[in-house]
C-alpha atoms as a PDB file:
ATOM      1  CA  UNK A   1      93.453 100.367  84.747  1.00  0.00           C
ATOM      2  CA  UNK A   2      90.189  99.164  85.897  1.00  0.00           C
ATOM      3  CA  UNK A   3      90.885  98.681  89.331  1.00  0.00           C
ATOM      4  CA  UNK A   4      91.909 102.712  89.166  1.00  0.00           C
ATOM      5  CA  UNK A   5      89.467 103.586  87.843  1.00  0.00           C
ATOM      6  CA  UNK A   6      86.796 101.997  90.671  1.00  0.00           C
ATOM      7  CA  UNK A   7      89.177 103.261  92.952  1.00  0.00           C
ATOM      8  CA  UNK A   8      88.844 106.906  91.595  1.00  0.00           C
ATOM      9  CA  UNK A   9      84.458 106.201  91.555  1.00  0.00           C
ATOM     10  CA  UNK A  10      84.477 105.072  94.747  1.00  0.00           C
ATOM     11  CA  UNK A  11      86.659 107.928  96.527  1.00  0.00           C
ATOM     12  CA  UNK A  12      84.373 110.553  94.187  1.00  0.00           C
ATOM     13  CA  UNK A  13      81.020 108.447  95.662  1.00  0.00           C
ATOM     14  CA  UNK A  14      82.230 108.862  99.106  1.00  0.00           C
ATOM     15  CA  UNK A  15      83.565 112.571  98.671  1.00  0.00           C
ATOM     16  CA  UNK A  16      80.147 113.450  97.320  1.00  0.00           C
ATOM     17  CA  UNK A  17      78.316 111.509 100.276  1.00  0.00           C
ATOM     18  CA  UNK A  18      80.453 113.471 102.766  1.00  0.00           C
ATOM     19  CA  UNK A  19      79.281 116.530 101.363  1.00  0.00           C
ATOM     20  CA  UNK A  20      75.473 116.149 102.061  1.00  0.00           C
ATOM     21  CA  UNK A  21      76.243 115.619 105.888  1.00  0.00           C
ATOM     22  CA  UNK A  22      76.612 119.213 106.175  1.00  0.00           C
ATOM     23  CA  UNK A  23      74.094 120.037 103.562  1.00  0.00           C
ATOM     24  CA  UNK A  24      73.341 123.926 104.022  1.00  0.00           C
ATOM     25  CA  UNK A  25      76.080 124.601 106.827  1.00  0.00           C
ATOM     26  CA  UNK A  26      76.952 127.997 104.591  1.00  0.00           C
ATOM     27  CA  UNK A  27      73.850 129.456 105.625  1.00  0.00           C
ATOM     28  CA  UNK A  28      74.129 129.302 109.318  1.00  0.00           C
ATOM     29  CA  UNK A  29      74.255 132.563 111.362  1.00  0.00           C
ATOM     30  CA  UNK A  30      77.348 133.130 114.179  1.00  0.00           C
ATOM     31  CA  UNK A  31      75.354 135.594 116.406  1.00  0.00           C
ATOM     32  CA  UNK A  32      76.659 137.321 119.838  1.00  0.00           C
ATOM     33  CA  UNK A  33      73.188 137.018 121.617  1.00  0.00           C
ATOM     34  CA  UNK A  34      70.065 135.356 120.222  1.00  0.00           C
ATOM     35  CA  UNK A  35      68.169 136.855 117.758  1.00  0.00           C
ATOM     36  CA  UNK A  36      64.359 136.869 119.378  1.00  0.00           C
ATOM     37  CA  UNK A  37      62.183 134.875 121.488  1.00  0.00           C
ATOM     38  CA  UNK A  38      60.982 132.888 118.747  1.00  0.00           C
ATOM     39  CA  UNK A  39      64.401 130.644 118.693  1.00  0.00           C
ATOM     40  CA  UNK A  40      64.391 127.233 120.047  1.00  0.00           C
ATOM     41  CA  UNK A  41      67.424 125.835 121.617  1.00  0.00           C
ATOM     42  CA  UNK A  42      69.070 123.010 120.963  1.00  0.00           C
ATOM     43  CA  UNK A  43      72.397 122.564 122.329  1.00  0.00           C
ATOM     44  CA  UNK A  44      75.418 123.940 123.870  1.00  0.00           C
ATOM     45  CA  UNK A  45      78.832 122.552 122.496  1.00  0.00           C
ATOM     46  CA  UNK A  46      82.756 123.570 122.934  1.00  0.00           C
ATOM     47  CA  UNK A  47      85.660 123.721 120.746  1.00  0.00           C
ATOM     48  CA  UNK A  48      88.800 124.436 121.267  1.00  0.00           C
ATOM     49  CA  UNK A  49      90.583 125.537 117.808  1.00  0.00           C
ATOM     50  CA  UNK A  50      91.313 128.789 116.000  1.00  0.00           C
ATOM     51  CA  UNK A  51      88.312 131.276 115.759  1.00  0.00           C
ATOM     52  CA  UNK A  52      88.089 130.688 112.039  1.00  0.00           C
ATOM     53  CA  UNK A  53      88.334 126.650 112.936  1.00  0.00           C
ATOM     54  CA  UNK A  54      85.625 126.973 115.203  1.00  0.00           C
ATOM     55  CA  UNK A  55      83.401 129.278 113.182  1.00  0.00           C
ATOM     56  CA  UNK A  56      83.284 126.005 110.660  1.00  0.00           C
ATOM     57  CA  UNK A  57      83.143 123.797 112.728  1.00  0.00           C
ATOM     58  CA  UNK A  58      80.422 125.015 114.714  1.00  0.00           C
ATOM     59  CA  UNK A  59      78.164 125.881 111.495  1.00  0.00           C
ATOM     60  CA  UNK A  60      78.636 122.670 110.437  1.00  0.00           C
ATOM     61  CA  UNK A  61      78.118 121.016 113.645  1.00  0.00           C
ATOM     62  CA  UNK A  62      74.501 123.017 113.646  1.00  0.00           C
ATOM     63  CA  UNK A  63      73.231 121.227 110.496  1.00  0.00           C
ATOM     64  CA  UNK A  64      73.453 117.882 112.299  1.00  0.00           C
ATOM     65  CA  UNK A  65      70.962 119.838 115.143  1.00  0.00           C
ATOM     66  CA  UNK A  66      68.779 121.021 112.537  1.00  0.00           C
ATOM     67  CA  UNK A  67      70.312 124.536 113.960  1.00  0.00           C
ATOM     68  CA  UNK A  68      70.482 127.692 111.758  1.00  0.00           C
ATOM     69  CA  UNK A  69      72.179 129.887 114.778  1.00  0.00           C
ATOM     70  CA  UNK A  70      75.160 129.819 116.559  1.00  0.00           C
ATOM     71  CA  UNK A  71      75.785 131.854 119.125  1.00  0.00           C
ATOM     72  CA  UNK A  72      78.675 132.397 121.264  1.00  0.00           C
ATOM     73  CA  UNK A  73      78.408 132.638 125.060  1.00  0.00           C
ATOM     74  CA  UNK A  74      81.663 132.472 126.009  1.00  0.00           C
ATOM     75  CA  UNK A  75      85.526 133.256 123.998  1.00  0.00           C
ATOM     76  CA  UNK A  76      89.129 133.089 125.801  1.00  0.00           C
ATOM     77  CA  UNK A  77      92.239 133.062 123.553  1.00  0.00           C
ATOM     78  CA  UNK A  78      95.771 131.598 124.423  1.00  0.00           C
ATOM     79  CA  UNK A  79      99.218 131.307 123.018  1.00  0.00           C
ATOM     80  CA  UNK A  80     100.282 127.779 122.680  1.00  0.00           C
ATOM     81  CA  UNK A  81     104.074 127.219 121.794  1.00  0.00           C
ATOM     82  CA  UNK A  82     103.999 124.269 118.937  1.00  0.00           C
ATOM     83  CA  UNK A  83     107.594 122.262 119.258  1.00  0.00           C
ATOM     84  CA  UNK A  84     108.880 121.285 115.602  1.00  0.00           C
ATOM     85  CA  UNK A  85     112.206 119.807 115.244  1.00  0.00           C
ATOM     86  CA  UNK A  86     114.412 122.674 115.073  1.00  0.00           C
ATOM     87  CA  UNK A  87     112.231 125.578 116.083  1.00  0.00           C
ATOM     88  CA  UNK A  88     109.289 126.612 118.406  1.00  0.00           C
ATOM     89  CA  UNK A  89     105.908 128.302 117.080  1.00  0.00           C
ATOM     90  CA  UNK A  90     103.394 130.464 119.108  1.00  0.00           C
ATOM     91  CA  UNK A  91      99.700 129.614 117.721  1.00  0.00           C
ATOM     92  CA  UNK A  92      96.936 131.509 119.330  1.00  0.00           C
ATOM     93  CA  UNK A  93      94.384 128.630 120.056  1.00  0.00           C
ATOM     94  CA  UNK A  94      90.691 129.852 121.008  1.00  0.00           C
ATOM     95  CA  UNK A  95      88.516 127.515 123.776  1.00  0.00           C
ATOM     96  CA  UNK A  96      84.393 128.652 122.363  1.00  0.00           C
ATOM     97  CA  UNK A  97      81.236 127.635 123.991  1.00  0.00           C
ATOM     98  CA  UNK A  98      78.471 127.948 121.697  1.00  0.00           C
ATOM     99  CA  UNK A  99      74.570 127.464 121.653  1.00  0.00           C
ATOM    100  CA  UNK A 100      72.746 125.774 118.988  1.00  0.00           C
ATOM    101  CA  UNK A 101      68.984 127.875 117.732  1.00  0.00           C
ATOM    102  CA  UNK A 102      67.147 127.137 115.094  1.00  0.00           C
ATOM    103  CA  UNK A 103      65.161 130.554 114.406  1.00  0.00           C
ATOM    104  CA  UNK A 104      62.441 130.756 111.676  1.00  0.00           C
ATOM    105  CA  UNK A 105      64.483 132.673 109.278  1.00  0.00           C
ATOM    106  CA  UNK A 106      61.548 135.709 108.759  1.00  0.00           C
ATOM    107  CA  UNK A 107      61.996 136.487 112.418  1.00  0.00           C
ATOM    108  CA  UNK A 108      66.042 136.866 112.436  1.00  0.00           C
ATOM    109  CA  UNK A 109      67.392 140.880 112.391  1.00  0.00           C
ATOM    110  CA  UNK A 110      70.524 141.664 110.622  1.00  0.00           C
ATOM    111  CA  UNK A 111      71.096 144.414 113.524  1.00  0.00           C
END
């Protein structure tokens, strides 16, 4: 029982830990275009997932950047037939380029 229950402290410690890494990733903007001037640039990364998959994963991916802006230059979708063992799945699968800002958050427009 006391083995379990380290077990269970130590998976809860590290669950907790893993959390932090992405401290704030909620709050980071997807933007078409950049917002102003006043943005400085980062980085440009690429993902290859669904949209909704790469949405995350890019916002998260920002935090580690000290980002607060994604914004995507360039989108192409494709079908991508997924072989199980008795049947065959279409998934649309999106390839993203993105580019890391971090803007001063007074100088952002919601247009």
């Amino acid at each position: 029982m006391k083995k379990l229950l380290i077990v269970l402290m130590c998976l809860s410690f590290v669950g907790c830990a893993r959390g932090q890494r992405y401290k704030g990733w909620e709050h980071v903007r997807i933007q078409k275009e950049t917002p102003n001037d006043n943005c400085d640039y980062k980085l440009q990364e690429a993902c290859r997932d669904t949209v909704p998959g790469c949405y995350q994963w890019y916002k998260k991916r920002a935090t580690m950047f000290d980002a607060n802006t994604v914004v995507i230059t360039e989108a192409s979708e494709e079908s991508m037939a997924v072989s199980y063992k008795l049947f065959f799945r279409a998934d649309m699968v999106s390839t993203m380029m993105a580019d890391y800002y971090y803007c001063p958050q007074d100088k952002i427009s919601n247009d």
